[in-house]
Protein backbone atom coordinates (compact mmCIF):
# COMPACT_ATOMS: atom_id res chain seq x y z
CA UNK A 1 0.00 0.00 0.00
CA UNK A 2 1.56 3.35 -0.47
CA UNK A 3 1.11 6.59 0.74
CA UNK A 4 0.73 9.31 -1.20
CA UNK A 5 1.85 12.23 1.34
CA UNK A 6 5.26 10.84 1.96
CA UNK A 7 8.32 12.40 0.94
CA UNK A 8 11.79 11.46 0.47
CA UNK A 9 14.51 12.86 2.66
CA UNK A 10 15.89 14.40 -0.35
CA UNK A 11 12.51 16.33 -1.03
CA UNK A 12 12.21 17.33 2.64
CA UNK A 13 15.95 18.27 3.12
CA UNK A 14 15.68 20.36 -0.01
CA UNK A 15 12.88 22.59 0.85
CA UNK A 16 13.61 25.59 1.75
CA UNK A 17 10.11 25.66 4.37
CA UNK A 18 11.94 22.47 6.03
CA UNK A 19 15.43 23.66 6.26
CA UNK A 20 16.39 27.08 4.80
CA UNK A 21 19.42 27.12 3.05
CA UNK A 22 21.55 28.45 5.69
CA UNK A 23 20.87 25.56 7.70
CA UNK A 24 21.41 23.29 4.54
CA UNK A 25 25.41 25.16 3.92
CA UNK A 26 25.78 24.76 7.69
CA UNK A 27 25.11 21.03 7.73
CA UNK A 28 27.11 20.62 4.51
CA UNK A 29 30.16 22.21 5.75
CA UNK A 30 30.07 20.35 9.13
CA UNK A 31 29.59 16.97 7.30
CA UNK A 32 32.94 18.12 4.72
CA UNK A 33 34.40 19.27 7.81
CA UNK A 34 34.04 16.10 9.80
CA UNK A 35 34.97 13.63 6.17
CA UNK A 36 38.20 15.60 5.97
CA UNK A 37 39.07 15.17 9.70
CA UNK A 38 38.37 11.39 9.19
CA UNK A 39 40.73 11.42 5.91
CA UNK A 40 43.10 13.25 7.89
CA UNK A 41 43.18 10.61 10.56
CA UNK A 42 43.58 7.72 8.06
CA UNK A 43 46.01 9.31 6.11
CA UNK A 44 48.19 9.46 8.85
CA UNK A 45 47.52 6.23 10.09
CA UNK A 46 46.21 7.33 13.59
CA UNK A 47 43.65 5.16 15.48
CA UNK A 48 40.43 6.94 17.49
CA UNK A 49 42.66 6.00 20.59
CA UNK A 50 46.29 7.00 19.26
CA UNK A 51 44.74 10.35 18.05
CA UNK A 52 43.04 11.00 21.41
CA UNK A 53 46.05 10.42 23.46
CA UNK A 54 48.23 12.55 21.12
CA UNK A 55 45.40 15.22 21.38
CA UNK A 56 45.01 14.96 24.80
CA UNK A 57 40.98 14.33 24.73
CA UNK A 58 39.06 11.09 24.91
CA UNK A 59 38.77 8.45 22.06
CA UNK A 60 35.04 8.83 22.89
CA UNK A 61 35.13 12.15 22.21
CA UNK A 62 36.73 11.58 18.44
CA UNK A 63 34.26 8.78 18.12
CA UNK A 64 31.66 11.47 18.55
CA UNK A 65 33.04 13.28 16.08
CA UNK A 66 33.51 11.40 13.43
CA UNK A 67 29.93 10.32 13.75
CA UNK A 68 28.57 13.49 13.46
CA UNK A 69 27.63 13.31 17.18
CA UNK A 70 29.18 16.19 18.21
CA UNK A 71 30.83 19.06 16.03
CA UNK A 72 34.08 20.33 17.62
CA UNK A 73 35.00 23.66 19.20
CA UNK A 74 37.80 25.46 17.38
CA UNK A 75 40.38 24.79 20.38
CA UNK A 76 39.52 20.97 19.90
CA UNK A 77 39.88 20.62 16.24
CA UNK A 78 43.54 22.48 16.52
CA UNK A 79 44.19 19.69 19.29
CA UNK A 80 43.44 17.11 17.08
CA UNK A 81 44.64 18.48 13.97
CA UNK A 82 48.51 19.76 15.54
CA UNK A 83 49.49 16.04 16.24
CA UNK A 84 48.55 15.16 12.90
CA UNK A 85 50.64 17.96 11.23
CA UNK A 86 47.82 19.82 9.89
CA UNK A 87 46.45 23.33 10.13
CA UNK A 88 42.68 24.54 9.49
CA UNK A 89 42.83 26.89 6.80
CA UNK A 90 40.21 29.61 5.54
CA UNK A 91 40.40 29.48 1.39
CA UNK A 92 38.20 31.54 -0.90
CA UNK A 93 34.75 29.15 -2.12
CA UNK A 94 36.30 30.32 -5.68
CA UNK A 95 39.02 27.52 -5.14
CA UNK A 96 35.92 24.79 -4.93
CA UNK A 97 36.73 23.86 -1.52
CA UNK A 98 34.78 24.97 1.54
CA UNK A 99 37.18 23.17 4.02
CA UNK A 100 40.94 22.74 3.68
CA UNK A 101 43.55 20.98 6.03
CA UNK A 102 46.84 22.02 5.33
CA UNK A 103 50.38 20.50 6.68
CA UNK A 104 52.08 22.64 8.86
């Protein structure tokens, strides 16, 4: 049986009486924030728990990052990110890129 007033995430996501585009860029950027911190990780070979202890935070607390749980403070993400080698950089949306990691 199907119902003809549902709506797909997409639909709902996309309209702007649901979620106004603001909120839409905000989400974006926080979820290519959070994939690039992940990469960042991997590339580097870093576990949850070697990155935590290197950051000085809880493996919970990257755990809760990394699925979207929580979004991190400024002061945590340049914990996590010095240990890695990498610095959070602010590059023009020109360059195609709303969030860049940079080695120090």
């Amino acid at each position: 049986m199907s119902n003809n007033n549902s709506t797909s995430f997409s639909n709902f996501y996309n309209d702007d009486n649901n979620v106004s585009a603001s909120e839409r860029a905000k989400i974006e950027f926080e979820v290519e924030l959070i994939g690039k911190l992940i990469e960042a990780r991997a590339t580097k070979g870093f576990t949850q728990s070697q990155l935590a202890e290197a950051a000085g935070i809880k493996q919970s607390a990257i755990a809760r990052m990394e699925n979207l749980k929580a979004i991190p403070q400024i002061d945590t993400l340049f914990k996590v990110l010095t240990p890695m080698g990498y610095k959070l950089a602010i590059v023009s949306s020109d360059e195609g890129q709303d969030v860049e990691f940079s080695a120090n």
